[in-house]
C-alpha atoms as a PDB file:
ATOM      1  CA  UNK A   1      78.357  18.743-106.968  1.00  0.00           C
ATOM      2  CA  UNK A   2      80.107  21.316-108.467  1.00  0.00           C
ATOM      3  CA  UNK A   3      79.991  22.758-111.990  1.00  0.00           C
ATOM      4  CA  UNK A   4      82.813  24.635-114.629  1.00  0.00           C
ATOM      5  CA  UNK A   5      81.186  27.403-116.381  1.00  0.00           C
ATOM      6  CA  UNK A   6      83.096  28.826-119.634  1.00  0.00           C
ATOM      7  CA  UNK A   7      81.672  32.565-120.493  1.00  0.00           C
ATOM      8  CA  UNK A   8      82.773  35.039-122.739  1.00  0.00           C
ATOM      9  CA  UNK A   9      83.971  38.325-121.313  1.00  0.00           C
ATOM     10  CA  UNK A  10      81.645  40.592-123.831  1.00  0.00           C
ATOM     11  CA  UNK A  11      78.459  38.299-122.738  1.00  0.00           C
ATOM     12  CA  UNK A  12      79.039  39.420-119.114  1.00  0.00           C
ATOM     13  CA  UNK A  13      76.601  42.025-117.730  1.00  0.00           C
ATOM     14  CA  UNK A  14      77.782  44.184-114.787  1.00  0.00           C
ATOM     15  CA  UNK A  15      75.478  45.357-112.168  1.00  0.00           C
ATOM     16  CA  UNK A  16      71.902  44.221-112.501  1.00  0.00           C
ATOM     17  CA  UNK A  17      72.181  44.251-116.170  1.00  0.00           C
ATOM     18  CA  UNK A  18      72.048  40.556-118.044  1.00  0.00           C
ATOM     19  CA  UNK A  19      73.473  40.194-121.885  1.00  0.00           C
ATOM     20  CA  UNK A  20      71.088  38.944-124.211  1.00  0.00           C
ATOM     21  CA  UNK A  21      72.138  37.165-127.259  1.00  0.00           C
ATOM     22  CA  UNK A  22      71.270  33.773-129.760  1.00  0.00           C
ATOM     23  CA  UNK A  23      67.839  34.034-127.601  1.00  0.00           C
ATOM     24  CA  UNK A  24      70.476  33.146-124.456  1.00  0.00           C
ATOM     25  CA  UNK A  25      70.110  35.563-121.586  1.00  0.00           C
ATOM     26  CA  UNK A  26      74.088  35.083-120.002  1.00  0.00           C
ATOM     27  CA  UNK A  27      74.798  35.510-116.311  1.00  0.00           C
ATOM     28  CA  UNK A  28      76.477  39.046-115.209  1.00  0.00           C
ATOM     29  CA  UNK A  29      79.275  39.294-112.724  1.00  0.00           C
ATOM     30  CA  UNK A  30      77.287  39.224-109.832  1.00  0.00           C
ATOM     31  CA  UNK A  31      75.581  35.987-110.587  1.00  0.00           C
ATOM     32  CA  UNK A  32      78.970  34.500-111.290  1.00  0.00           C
ATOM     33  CA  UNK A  33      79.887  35.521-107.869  1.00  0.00           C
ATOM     34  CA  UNK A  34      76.921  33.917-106.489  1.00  0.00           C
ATOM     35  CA  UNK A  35      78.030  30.692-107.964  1.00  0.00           C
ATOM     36  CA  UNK A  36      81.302  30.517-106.924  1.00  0.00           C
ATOM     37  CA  UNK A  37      80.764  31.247-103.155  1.00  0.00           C
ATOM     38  CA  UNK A  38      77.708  29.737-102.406  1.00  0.00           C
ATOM     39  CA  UNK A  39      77.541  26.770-105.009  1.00  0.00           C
ATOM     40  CA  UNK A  40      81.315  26.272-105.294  1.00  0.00           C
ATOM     41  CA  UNK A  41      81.472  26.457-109.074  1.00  0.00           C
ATOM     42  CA  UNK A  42      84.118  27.493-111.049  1.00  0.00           C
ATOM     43  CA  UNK A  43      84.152  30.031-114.182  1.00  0.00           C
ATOM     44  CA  UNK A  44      86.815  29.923-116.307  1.00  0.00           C
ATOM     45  CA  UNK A  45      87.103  32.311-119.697  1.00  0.00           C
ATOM     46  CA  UNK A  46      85.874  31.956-123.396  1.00  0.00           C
ATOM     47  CA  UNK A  47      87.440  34.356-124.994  1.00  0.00           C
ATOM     48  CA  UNK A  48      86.826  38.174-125.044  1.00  0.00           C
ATOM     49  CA  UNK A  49      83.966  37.895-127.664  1.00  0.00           C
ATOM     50  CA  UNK A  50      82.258  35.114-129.021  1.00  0.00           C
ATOM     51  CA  UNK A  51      84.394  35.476-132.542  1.00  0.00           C
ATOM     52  CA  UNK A  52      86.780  32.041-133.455  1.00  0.00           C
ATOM     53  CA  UNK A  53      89.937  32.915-133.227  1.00  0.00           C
ATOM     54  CA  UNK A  54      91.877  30.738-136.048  1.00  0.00           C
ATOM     55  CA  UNK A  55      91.598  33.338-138.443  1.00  0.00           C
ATOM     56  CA  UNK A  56      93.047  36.186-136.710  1.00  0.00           C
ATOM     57  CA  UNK A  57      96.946  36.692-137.129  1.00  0.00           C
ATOM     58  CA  UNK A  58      97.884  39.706-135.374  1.00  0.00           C
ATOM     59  CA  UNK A  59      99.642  38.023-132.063  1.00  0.00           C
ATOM     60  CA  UNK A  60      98.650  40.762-130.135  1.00  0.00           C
ATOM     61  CA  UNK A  61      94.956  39.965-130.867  1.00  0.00           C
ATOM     62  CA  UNK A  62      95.505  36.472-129.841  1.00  0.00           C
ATOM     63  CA  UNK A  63      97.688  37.461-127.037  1.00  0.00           C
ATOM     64  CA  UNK A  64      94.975  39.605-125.450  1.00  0.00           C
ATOM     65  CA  UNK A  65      91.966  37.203-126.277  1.00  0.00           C
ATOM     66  CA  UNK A  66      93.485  34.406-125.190  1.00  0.00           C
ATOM     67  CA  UNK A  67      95.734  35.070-122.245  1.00  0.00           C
ATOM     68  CA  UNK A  68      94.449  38.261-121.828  1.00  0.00           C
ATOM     69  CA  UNK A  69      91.168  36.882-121.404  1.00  0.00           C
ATOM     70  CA  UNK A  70      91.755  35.273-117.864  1.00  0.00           C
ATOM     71  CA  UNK A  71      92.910  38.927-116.396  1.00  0.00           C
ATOM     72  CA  UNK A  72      88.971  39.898-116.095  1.00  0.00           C
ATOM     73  CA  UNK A  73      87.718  36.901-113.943  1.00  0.00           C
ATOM     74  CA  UNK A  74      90.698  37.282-111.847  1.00  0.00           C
ATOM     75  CA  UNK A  75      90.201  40.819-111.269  1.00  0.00           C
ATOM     76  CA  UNK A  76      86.688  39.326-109.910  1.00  0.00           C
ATOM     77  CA  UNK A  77      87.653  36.843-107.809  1.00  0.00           C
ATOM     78  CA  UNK A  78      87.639  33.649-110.154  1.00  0.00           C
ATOM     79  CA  UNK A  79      91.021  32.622-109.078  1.00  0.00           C
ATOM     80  CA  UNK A  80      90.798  29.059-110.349  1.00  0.00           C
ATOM     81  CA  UNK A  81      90.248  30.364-113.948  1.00  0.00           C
ATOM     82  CA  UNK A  82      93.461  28.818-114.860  1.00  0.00           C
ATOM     83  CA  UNK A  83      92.114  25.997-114.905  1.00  0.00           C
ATOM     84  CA  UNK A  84      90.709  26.162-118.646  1.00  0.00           C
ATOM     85  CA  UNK A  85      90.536  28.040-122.021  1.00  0.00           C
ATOM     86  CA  UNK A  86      87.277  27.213-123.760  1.00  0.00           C
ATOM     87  CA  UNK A  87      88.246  27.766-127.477  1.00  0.00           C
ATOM     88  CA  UNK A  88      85.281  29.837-128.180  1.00  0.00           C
ATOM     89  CA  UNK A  89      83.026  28.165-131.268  1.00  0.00           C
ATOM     90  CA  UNK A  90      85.610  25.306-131.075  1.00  0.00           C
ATOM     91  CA  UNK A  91      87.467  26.663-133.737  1.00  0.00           C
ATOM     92  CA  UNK A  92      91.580  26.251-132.501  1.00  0.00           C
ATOM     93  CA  UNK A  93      94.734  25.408-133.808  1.00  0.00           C
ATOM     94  CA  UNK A  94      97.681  22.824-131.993  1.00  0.00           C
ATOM     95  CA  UNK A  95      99.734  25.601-132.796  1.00  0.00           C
ATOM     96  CA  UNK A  96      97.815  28.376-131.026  1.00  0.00           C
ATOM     97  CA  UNK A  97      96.952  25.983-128.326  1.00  0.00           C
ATOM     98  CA  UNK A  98     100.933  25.837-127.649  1.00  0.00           C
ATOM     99  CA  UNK A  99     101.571  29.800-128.340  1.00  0.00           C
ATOM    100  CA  UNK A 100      98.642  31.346-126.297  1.00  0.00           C
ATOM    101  CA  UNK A 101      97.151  28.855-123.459  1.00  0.00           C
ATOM    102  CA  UNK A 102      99.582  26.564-122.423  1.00  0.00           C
ATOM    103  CA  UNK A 103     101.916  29.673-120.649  1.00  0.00           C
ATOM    104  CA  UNK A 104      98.734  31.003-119.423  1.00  0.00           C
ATOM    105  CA  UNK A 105      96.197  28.118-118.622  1.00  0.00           C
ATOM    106  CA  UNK A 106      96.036  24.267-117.344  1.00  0.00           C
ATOM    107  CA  UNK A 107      93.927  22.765-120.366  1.00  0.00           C
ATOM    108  CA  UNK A 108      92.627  24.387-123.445  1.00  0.00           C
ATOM    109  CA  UNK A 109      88.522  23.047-124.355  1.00  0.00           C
ATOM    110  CA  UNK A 110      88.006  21.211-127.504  1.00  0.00           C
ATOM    111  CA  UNK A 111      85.244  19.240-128.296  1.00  0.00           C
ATOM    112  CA  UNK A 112      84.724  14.926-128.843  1.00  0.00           C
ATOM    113  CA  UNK A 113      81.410  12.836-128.810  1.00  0.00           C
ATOM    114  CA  UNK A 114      80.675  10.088-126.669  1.00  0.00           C
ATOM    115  CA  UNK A 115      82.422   7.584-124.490  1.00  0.00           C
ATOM    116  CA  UNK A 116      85.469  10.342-125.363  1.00  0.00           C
ATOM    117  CA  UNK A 117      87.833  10.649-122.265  1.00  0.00           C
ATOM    118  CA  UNK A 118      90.985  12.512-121.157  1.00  0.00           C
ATOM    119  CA  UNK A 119      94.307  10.659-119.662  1.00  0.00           C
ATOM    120  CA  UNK A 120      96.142  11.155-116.731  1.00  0.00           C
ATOM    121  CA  UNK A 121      97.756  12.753-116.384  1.00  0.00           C
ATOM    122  CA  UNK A 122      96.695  14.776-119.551  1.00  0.00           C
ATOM    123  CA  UNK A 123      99.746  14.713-121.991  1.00  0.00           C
ATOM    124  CA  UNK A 124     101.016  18.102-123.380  1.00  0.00           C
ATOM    125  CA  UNK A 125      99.811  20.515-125.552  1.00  0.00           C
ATOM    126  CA  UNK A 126      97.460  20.135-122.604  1.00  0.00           C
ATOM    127  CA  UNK A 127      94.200  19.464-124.331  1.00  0.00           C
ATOM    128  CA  UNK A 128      90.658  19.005-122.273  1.00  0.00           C
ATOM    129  CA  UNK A 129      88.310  16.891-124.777  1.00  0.00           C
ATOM    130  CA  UNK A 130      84.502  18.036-123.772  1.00  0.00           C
ATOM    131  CA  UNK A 131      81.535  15.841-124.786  1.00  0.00           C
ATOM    132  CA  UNK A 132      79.150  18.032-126.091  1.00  0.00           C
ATOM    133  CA  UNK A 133      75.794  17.006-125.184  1.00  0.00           C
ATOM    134  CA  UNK A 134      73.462  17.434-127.615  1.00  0.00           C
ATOM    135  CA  UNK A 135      69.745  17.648-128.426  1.00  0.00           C
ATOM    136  CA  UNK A 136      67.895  16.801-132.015  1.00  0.00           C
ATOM    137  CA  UNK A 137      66.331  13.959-133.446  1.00  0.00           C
ATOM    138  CA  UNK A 138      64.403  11.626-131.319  1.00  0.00           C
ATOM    139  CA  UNK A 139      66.092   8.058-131.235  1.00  0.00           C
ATOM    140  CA  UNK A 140      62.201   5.946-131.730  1.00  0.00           C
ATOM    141  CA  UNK A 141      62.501   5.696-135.680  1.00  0.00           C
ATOM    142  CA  UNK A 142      58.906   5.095-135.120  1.00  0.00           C
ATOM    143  CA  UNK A 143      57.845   8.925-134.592  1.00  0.00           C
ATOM    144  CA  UNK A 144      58.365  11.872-136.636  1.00  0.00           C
ATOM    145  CA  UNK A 145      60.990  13.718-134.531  1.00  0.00           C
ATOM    146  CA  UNK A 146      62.947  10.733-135.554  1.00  0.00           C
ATOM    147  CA  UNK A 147      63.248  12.220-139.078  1.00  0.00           C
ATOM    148  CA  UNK A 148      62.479  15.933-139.149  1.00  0.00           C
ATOM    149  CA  UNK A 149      65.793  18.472-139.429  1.00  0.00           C
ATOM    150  CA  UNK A 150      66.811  20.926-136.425  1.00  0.00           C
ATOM    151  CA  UNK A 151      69.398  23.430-136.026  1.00  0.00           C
ATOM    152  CA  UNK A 152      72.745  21.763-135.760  1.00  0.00           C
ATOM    153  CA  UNK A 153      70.830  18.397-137.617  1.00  0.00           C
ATOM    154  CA  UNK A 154      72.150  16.165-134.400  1.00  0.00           C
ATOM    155  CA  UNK A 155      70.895  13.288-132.857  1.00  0.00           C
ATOM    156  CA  UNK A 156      69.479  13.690-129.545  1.00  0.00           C
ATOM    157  CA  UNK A 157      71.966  12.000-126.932  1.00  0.00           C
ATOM    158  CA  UNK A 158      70.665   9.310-124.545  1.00  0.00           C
ATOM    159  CA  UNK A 159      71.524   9.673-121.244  1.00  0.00           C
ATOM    160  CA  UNK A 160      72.528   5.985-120.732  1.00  0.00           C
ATOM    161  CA  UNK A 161      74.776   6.811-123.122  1.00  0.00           C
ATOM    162  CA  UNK A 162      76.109   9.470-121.022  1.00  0.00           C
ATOM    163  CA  UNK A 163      75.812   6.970-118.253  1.00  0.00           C
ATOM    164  CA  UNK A 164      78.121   4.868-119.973  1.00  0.00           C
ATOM    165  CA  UNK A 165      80.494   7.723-120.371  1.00  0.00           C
ATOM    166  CA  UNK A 166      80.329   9.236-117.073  1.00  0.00           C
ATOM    167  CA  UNK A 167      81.258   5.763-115.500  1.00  0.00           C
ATOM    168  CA  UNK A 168      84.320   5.602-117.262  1.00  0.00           C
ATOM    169  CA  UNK A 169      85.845   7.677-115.055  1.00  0.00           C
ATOM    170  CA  UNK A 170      86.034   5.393-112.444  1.00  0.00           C
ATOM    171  CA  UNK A 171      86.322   2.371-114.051  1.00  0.00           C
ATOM    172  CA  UNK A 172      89.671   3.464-116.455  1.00  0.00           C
ATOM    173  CA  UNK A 173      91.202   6.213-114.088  1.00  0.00           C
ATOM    174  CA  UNK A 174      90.556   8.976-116.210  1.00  0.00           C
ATOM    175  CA  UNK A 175      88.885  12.119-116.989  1.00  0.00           C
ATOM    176  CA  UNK A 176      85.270  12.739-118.226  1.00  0.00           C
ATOM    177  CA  UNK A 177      84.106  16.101-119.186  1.00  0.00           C
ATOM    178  CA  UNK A 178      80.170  16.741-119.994  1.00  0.00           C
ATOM    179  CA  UNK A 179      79.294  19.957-121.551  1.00  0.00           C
ATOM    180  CA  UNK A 180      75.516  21.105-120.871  1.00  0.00           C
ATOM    181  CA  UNK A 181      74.219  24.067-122.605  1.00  0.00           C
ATOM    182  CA  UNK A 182      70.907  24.965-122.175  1.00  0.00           C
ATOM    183  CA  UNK A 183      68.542  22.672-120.110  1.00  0.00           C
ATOM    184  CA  UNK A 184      64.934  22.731-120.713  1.00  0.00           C
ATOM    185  CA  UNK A 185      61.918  20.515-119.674  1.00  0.00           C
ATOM    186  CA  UNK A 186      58.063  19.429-120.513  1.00  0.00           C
ATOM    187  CA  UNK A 187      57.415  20.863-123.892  1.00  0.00           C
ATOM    188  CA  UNK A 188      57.548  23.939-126.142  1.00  0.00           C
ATOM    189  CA  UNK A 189      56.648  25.126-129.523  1.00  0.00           C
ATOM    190  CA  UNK A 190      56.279  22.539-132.423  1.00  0.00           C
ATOM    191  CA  UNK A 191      58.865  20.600-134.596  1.00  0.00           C
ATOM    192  CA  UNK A 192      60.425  23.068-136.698  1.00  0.00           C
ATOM    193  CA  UNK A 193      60.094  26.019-134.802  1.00  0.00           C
ATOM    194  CA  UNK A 194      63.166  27.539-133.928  1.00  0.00           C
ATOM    195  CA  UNK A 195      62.292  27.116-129.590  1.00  0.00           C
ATOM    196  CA  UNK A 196      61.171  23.724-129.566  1.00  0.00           C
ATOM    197  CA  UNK A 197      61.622  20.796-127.524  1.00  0.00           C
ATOM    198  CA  UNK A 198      59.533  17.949-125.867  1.00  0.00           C
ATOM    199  CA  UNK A 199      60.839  16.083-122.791  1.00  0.00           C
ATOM    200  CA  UNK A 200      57.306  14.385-121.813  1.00  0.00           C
ATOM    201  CA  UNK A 201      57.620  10.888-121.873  1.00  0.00           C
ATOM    202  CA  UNK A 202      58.941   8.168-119.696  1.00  0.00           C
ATOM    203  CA  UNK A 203      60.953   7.081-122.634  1.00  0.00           C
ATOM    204  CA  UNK A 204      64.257   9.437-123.642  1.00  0.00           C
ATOM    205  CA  UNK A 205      63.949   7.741-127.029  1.00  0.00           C
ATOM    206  CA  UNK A 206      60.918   9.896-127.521  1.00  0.00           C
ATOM    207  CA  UNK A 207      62.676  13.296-126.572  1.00  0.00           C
ATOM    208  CA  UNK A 208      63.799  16.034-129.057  1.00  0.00           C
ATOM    209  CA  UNK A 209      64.800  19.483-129.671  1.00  0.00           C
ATOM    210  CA  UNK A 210      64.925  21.604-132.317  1.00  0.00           C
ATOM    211  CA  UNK A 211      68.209  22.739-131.483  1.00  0.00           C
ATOM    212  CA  UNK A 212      71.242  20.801-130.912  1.00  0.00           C
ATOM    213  CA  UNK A 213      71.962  23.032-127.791  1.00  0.00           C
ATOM    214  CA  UNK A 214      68.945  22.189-126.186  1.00  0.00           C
ATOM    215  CA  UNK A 215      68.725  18.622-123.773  1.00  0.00           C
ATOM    216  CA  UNK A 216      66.298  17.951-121.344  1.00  0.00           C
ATOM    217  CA  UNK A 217      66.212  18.835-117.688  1.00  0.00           C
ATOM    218  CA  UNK A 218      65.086  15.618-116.733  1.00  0.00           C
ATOM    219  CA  UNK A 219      67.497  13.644-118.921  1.00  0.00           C
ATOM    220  CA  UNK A 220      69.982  15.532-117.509  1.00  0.00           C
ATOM    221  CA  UNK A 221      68.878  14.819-114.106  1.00  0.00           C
ATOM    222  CA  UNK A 222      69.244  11.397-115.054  1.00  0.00           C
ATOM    223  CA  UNK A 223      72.918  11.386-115.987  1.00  0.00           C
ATOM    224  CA  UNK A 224      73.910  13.124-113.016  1.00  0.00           C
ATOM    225  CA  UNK A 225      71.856  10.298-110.829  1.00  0.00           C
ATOM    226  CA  UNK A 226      74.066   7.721-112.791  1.00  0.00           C
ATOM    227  CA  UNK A 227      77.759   8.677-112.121  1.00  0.00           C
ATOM    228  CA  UNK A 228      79.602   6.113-110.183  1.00  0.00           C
ATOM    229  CA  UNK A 229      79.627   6.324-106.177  1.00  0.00           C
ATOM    230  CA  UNK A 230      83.275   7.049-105.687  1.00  0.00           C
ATOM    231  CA  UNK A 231      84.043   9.536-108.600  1.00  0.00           C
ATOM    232  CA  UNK A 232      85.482  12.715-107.849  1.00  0.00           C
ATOM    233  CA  UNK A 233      83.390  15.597-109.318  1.00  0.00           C
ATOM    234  CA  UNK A 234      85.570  18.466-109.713  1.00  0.00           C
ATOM    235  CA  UNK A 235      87.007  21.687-112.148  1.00  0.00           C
ATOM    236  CA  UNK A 236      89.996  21.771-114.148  1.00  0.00           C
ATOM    237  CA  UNK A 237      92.081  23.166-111.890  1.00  0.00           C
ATOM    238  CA  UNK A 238      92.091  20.703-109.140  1.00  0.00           C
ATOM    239  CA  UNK A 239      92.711  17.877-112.171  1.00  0.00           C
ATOM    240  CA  UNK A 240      95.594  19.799-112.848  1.00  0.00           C
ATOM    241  CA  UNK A 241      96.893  20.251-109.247  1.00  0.00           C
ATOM    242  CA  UNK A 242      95.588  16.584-108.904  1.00  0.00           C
ATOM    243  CA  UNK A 243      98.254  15.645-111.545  1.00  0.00           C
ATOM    244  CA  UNK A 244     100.960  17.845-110.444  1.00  0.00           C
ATOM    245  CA  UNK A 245     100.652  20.796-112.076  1.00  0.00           C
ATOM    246  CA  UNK A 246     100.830  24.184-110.876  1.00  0.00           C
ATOM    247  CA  UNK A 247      99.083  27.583-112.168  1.00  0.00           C
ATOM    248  CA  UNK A 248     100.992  29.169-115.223  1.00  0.00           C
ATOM    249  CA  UNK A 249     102.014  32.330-115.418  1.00  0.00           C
END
């Protein structure tokens, strides 16, 4: 299957060298390239730096973050990076999703929770609803990780949950988008550390993560075992040419 990476152009490394940042050590160029010609995945852009961009006012700030942004992968080969704007930190306007990405992109990124879907085709200003998948709080409210706080102070998804979303695609003709972060497995650290996570048992009830960011490579695993025979797997792009449109300026 193939995957849709969004990555910030100032949390690219060229060369050998890898940005490190949040305790997140980002791909460079040429692992992107890797990716994309031997794994088939798509990147698409983030924004020039990880900053939200709803307080800036200066349309030539917004103009070069935003549209701008795409002129990078492209100059590397990522020719599909139409496809998608992430709004970096989910922070976005209507307004600047009409100004800035619909002449230059497909969909713009914004986030919804679960069993949230996308029509289509996808109705104009053109927006992509993600699910972010989250770590957090155990679901037994039997254990302590059930009731403890971590960074973000989320529950930690199930993935027949996720199941139930991914399926939807199929059943409902529409579009389901499931945002990963970082992916992590067995166990680390203790509850309340700031790396922490236990993926152990048999039981996802019983899984948490100190970090909202952080879900379980097994869980994950899980939900990819569960999406409908049938479905198309697929980037933005192609749900865009899927639906009749074409690449923007």
């Amino acid at each position: 299957m193939v995957a849709t990476i969004p990555m910030t152009v100032s949390q690219i490394g060229t060369g050998t060298r890898r940005v490190c940042s949040g305790g997140n050590l980002y791909a460079n160029w040429n692992d992107l390239a890797t990716l994309r010609d031997e794994y088939g995945w798509t990147i698409v852009p983030r924004g020039l730096t990880n900053d939200a961009l709803t307080g800036v006012t200066d349309p030539a700030v917004l103009e070069a973050n935003i549209c701008g942004a795409i002129k990078p992968f492209t100059a590397h080969g990522h020719l599909r990076a139409w496809g998608m704007f992430a709004w970096p930190q989910n922070r976005f306007t209507t307004e600047l999703q009409q100004r800035y990405v619909t002449p230059c992109y497909a969909y713009g990124r914004r986030y919804t929770g679960l069993y949230g879907t996308n029509a289509l085709p996808t109705p104009y200003p053109y927006w992509s609803r993600a699910v972010s998948v989250n770590g957090g709080k155990c679901d037994d409210p039997s254990l302590p990780c059930h009731t403890f706080t971590p960074k973000g102070n989320r529950n930690y998804m199930q993935p027949k949950d996720l199941a139930v979303t991914a399926a939807l695609a199929r059943s409902r003709g529409v579009w389901v988008l499931l945002q990963f972060y970082t992916l992590v497995s067995g166990a680390y650290g203790r509850m309340g550390d700031r790396f922490a996570w236990d993926c152990r048992s048999s039981d996802p009830a019983d899984h948490w993560s100190s970090y909202s960011e952080y879900y379980c490579w097994n869980d994950y695993q899980s939900v990819v075992r569960s999406i409908p025979l049938g479905s198309r797997v697929t980037d933005p792009a192609t749900v865009a040419q899927l639906t009749g449109r074409t690449p923007p300026r």
